[in-house]
N, C-alpha and C. Protein backbone atom coordinates (compact mmCIF):
# COMPACT_ATOMS: atom_id res chain seq x y z
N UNK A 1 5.95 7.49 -14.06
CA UNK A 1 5.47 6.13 -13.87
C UNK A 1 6.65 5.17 -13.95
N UNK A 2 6.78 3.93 -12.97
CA UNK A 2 8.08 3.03 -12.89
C UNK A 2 7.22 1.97 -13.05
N UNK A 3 8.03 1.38 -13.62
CA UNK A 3 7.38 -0.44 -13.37
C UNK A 3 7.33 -1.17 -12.17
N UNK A 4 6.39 -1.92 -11.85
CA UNK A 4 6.48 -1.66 -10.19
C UNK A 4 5.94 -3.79 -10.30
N UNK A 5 7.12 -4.41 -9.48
CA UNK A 5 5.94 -6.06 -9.02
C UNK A 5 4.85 -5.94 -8.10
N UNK A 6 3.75 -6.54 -8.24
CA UNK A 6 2.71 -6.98 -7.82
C UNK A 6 2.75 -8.17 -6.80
N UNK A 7 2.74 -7.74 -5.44
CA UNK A 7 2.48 -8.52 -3.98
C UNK A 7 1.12 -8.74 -3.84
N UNK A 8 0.65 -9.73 -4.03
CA UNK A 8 -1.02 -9.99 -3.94
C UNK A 8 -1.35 -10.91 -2.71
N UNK A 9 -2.23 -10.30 -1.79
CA UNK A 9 -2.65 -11.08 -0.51
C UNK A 9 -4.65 -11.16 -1.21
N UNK A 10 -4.82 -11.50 0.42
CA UNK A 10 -6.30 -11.73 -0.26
C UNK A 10 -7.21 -10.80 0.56
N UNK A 11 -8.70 -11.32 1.24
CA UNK A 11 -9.08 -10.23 1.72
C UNK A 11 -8.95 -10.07 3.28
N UNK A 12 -9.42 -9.02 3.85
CA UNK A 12 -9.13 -8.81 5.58
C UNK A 12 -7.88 -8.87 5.83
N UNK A 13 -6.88 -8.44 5.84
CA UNK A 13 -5.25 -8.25 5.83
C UNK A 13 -5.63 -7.63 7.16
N UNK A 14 -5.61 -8.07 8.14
CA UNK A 14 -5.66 -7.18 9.02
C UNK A 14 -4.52 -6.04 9.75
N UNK A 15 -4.13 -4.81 10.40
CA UNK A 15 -2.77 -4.80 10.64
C UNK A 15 -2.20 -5.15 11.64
N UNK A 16 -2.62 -6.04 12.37
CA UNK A 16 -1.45 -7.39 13.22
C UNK A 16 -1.01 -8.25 12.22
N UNK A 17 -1.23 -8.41 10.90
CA UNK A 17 -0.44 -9.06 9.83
C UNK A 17 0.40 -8.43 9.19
N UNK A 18 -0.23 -7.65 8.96
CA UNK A 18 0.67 -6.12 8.42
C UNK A 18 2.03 -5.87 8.95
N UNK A 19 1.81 -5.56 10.33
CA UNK A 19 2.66 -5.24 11.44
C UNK A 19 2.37 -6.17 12.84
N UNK A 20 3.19 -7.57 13.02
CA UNK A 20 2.64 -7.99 14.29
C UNK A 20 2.22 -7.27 15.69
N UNK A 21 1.50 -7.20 16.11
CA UNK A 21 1.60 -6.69 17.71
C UNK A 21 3.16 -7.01 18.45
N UNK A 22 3.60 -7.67 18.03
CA UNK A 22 5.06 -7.86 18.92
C UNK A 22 6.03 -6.89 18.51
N UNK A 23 5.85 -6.42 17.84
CA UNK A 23 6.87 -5.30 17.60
C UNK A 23 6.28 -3.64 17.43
N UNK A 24 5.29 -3.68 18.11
CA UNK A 24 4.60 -2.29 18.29
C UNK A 24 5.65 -1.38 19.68
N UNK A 25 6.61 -1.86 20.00
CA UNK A 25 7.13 -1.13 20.90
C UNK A 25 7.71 -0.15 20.04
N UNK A 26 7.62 -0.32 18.91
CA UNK A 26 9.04 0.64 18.38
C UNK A 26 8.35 1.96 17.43
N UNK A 27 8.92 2.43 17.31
CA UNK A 27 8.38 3.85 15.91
C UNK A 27 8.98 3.55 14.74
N UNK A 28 10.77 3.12 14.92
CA UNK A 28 11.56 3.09 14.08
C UNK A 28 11.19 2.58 13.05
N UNK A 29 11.10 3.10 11.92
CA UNK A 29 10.55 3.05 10.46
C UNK A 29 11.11 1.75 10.34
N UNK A 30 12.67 1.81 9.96
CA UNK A 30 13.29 0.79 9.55
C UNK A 30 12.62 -0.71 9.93
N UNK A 31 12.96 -0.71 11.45
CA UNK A 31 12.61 -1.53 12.51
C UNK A 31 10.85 -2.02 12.03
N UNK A 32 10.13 -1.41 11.82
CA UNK A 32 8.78 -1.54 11.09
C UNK A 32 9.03 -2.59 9.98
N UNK A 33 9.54 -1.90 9.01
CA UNK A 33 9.87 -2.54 8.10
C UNK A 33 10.25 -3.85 8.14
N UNK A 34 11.25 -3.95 8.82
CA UNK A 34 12.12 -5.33 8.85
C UNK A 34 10.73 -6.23 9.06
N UNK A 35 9.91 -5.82 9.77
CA UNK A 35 8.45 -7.11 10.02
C UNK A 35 7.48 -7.04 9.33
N UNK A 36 7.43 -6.11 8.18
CA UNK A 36 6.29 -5.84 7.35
C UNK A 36 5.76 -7.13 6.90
N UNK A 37 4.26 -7.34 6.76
CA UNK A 37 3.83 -8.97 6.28
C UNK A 37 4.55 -10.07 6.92
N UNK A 38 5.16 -10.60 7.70
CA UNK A 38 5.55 -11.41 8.32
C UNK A 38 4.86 -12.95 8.53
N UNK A 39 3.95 -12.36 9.48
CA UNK A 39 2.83 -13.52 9.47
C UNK A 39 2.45 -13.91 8.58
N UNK A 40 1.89 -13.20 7.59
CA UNK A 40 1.58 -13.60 6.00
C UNK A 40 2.48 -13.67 5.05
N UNK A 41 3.30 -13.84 5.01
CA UNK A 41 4.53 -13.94 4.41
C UNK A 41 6.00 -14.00 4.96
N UNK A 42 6.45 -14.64 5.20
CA UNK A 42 8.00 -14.71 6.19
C UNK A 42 9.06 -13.78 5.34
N UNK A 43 9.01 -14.13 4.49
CA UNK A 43 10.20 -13.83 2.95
C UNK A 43 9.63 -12.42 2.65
N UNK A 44 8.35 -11.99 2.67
CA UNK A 44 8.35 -10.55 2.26
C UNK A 44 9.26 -9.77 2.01
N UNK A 45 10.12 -9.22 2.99
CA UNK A 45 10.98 -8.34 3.25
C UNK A 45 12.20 -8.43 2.11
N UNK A 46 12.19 -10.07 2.32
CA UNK A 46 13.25 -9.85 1.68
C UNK A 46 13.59 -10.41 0.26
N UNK A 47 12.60 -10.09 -0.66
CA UNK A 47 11.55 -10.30 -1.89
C UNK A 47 11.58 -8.80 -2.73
N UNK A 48 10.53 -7.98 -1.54
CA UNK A 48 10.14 -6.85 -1.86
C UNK A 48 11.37 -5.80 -2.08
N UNK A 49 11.16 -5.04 -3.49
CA UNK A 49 11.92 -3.92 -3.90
C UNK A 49 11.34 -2.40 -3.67
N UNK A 50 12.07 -1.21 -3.71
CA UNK A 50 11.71 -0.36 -3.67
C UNK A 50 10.80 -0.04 -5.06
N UNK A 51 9.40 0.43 -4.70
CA UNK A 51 8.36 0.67 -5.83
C UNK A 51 7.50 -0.64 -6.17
N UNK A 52 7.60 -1.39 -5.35
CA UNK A 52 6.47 -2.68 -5.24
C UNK A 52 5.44 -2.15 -4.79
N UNK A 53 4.23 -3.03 -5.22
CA UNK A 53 3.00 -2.71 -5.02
C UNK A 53 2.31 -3.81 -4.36
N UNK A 54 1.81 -3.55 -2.86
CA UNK A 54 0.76 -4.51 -2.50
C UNK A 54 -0.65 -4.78 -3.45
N UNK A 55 -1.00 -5.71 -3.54
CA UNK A 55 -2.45 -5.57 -4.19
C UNK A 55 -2.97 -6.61 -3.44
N UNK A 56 -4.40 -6.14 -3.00
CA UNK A 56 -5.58 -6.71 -1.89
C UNK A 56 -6.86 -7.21 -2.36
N UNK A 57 -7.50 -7.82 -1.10
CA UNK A 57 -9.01 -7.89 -1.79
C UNK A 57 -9.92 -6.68 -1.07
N UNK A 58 -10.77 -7.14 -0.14
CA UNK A 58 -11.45 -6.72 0.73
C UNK A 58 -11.09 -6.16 1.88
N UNK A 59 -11.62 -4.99 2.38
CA UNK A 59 -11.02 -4.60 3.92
C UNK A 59 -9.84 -4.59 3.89
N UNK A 60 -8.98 -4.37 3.29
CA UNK A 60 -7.36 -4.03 3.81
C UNK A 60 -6.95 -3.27 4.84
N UNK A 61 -6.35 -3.74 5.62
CA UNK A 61 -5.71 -2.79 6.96
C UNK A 61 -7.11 -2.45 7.92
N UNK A 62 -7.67 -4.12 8.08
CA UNK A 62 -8.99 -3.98 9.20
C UNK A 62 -7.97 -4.53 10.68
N UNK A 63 -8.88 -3.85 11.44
CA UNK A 63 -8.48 -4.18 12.80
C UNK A 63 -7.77 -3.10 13.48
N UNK A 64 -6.94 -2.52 14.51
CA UNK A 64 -6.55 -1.69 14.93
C UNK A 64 -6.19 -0.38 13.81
N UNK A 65 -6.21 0.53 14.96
CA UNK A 65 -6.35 2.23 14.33
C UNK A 65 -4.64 2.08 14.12
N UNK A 66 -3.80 1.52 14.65
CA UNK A 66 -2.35 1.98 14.66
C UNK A 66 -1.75 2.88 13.28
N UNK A 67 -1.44 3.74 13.40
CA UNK A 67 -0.39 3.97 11.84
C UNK A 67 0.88 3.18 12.09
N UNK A 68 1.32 2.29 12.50
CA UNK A 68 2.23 1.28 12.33
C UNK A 68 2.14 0.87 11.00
N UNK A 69 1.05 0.30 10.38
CA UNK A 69 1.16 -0.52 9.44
C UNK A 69 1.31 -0.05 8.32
N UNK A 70 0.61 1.46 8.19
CA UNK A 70 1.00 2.25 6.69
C UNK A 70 2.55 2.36 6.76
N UNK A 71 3.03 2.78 8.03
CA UNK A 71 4.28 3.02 8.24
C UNK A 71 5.42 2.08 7.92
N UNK A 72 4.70 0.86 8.59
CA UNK A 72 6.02 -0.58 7.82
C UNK A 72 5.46 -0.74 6.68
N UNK A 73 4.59 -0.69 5.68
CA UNK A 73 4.40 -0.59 4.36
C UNK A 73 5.44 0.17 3.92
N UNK A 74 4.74 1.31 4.11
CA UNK A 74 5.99 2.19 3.20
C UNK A 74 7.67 2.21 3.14
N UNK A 75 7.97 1.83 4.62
CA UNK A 75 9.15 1.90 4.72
C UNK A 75 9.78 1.02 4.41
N UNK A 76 8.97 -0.05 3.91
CA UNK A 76 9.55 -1.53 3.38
C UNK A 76 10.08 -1.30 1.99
N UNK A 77 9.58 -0.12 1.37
CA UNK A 77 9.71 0.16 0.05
C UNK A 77 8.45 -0.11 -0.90
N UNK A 78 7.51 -0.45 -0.64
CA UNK A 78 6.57 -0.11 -1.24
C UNK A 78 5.63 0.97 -1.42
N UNK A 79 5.44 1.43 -2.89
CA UNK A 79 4.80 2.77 -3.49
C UNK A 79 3.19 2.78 -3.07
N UNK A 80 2.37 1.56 -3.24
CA UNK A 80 1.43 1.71 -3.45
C UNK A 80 0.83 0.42 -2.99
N UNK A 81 -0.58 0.86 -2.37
CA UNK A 81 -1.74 -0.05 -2.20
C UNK A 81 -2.48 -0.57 -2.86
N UNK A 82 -3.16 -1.14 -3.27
CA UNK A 82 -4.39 -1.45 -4.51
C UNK A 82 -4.93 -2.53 -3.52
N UNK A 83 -6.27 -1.93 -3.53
CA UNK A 83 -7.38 -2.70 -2.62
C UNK A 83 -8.69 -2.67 -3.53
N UNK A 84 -9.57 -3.65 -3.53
CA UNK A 84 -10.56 -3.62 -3.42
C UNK A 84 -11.46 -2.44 -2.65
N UNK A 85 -11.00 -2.77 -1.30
CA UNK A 85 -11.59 -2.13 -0.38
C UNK A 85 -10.81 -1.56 0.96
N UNK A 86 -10.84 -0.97 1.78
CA UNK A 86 -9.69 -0.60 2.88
C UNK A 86 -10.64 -0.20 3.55
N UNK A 87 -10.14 -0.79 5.34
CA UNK A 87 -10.81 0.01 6.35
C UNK A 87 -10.60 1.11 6.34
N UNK A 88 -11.17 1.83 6.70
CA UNK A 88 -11.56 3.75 6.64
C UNK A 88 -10.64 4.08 7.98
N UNK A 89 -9.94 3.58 8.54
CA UNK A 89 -9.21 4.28 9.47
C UNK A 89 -7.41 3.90 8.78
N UNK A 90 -7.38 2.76 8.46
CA UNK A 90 -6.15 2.63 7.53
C UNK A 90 -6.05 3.84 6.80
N UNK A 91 -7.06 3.84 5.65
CA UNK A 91 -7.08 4.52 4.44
C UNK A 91 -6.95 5.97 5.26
N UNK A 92 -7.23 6.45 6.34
CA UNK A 92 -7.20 7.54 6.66
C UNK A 92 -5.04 7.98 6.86
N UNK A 93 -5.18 6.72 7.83
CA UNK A 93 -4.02 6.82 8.40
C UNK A 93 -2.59 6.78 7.05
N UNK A 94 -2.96 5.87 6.15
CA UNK A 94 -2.58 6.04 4.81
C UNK A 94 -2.33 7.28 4.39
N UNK A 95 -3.10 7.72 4.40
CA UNK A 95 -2.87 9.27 3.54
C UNK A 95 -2.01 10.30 4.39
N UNK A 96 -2.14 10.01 5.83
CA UNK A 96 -1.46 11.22 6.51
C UNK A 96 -0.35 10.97 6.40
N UNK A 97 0.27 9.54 6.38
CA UNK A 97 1.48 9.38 6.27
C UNK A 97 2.12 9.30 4.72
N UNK A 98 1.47 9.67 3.65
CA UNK A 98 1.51 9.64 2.65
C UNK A 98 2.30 8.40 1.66
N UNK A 99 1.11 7.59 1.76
CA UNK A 99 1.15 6.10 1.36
C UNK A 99 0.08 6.08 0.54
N UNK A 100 0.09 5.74 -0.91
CA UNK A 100 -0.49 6.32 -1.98
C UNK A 100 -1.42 4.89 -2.11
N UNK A 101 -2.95 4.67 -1.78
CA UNK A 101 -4.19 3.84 -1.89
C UNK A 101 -4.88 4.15 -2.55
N UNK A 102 -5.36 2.88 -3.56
CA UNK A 102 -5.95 2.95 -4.59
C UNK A 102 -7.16 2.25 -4.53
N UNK A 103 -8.67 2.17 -4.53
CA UNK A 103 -9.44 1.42 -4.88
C UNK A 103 -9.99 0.83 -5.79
N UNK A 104 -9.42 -0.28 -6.54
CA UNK A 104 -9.79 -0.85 -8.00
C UNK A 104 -10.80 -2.22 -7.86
N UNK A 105 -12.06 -1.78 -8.49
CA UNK A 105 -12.62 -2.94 -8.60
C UNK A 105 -12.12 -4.57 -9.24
N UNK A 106 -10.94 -3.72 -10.09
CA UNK A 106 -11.12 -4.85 -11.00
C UNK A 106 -10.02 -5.41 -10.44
N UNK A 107 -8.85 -5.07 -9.79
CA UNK A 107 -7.61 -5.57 -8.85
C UNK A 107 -7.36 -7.47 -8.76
N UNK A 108 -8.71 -7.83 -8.92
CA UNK A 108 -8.56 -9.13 -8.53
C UNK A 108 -7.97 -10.02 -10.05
N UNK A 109 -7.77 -9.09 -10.92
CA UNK A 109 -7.12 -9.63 -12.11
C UNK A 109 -5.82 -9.93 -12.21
N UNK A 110 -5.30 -8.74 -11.38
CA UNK A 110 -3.87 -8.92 -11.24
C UNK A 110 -3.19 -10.43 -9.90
N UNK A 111 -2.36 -10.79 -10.76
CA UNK A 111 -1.38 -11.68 -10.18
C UNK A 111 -0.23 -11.60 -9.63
N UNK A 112 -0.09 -12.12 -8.34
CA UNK A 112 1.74 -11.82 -7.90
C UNK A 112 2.58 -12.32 -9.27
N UNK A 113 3.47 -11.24 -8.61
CA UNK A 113 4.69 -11.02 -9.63
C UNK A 113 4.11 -10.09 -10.87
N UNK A 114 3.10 -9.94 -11.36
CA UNK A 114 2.34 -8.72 -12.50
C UNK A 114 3.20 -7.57 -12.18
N UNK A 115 3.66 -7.79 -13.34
CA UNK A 115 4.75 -5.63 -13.77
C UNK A 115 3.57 -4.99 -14.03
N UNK A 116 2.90 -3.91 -13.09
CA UNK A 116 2.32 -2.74 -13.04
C UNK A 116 2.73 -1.54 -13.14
N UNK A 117 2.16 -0.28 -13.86
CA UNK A 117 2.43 1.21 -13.58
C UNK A 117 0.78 1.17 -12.96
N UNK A 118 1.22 2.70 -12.45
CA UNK A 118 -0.17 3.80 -11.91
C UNK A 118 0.38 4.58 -12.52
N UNK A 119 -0.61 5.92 -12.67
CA UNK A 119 -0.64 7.12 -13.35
C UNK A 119 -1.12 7.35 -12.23
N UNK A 120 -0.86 8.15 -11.61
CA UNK A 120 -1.63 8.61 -10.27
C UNK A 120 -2.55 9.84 -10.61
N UNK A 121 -2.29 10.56 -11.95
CA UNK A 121 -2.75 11.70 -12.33
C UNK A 121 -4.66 11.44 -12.91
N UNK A 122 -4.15 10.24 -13.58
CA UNK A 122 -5.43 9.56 -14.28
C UNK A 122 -6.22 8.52 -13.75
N UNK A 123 -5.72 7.97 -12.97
CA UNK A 123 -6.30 7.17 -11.87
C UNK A 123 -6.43 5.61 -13.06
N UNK A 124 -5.41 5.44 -13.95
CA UNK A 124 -4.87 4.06 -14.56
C UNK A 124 -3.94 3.48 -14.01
N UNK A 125 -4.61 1.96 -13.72
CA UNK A 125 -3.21 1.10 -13.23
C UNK A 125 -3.02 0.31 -14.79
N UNK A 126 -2.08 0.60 -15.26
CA UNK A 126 -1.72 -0.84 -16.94
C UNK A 126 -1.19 -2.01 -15.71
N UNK A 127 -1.47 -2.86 -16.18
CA UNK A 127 -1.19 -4.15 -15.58
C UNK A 127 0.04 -4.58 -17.32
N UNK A 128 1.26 -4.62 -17.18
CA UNK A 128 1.79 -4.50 -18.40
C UNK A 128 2.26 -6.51 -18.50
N UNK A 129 1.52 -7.09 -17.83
CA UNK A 129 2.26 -8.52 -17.50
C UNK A 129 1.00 -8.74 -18.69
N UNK A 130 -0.21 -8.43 -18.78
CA UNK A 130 -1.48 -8.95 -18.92
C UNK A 130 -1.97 -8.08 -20.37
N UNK A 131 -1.32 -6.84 -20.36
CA UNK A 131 -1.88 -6.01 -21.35
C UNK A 131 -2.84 -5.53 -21.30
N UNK A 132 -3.43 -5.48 -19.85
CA UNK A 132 -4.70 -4.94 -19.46
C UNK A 132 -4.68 -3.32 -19.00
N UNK A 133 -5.51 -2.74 -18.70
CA UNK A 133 -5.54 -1.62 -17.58
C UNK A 133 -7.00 -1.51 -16.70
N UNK A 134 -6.97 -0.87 -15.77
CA UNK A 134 -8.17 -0.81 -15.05
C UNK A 134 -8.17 0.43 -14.30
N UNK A 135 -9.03 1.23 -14.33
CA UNK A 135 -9.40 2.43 -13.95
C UNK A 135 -10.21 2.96 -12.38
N UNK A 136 -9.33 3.42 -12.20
CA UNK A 136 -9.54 3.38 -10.38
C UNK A 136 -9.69 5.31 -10.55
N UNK A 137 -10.29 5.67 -9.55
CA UNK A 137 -10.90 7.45 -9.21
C UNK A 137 -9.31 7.68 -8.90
N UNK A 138 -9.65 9.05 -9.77
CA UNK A 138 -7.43 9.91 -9.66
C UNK A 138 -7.61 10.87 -8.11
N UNK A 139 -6.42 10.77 -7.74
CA UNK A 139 -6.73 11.38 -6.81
C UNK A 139 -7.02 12.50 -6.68
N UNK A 140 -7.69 13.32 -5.47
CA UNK A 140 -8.14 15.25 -6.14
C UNK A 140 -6.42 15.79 -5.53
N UNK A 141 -6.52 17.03 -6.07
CA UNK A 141 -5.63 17.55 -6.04
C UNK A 141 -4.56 17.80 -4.48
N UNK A 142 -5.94 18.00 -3.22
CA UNK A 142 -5.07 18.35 -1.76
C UNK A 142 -4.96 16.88 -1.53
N UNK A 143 -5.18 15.59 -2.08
CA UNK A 143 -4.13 14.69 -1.49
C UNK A 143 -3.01 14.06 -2.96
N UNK A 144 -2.96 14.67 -3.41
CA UNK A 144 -2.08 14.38 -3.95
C UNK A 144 -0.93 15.29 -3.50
N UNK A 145 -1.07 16.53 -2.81
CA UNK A 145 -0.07 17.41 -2.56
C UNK A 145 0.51 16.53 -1.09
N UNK A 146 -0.36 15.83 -0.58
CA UNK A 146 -0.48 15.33 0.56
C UNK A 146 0.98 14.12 0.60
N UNK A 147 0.29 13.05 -0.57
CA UNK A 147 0.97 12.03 -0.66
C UNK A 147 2.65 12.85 -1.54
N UNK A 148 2.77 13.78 -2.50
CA UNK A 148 3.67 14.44 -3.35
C UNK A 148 4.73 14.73 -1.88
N UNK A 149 4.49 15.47 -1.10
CA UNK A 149 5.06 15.95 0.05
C UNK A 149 5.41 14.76 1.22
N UNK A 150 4.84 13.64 1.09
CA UNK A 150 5.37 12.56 2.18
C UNK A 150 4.72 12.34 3.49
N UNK A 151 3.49 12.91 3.24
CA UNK A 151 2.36 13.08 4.53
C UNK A 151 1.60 14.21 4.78
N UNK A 152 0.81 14.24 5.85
CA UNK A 152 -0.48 15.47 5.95
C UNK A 152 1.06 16.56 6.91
N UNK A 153 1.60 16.14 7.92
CA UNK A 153 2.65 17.06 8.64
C UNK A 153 3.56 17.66 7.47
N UNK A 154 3.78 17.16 7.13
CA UNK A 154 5.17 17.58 5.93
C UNK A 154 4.31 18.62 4.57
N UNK A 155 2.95 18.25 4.34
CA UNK A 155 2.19 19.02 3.75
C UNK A 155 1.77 20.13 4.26
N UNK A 156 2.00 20.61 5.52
CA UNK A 156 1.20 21.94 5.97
C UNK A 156 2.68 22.87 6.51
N UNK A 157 3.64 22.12 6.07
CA UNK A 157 4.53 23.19 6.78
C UNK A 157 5.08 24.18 6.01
């Protein structure tokens, strides 16, 4: 477990915010990155540390199927998701690329800038800004080998 800052948006993040449509020509991780949150944030990029944590409300990563957006997530340097809620094709696309999403009811406690751990084992986020914790479902074991390994491809080989 690392101590990780807390990036807090709100709900429906869609991923043309995530990742604009203007830069869907590319694959390049990096290149992803460099535009991660943009629209919703200009400065993101260059804010965010390696092991930051987005935290969401509702629907996170609604709107197009792309894996673009797990992809400039992660490659931006961020560990982890914390949503309320996530569209089911994100959250899918999430996991293959092994981008570690969390669903916490209670998420809306936490504040940007909040020093967080996860236990990914126990399914505890400590919110250590607040002295709180909140208990989100641990992951089962084949995606944790999933996300451990760096995606569903990198897991079956």
């Amino acid at each position: 477990m690392s101590k990780s800052k807390a990036y807090v948006f709100g709900d429906n993040v869609d991923t043309d915010v995530i990742i604009p449509a203007r830069y869907l020509n590319s694959f390049d991780e990096k290149e992803l990155a460099a535009h991660c949150m943009e629209d919703i944030d200009a400065d993101f990029v260059n804010k965010v540390e390696t092991g930051d944590i987005i935290v969401a409300g509702y629907n996170f990563g609604c709107g197009s199927s792309r894996e673009h957006a797990p992809i400039a997530i992660k490659a931006s340097g961020v560990s982890a998701v914390i949503a309320k809620s996530f569209a089911r094709i994100f959250y899918r696309n999430a996991l293959n690329i092994g981008l570690p999403i969390l669903e916490c009811a209670e998420c809306d406690r936490i504040s940007q800038g909040d020093e967080l751990e996860i236990d990914f084992g126990s399914g505890v986020i400590k919110n250590l800004s607040k002295n709180e914790s909140y208990q989100t479902e641990p992951f089962p074991p084949f995606i944790k080998n999933i996300i451990e390994k760096g995606g569903l491809l990198k897991s079956i080989r």
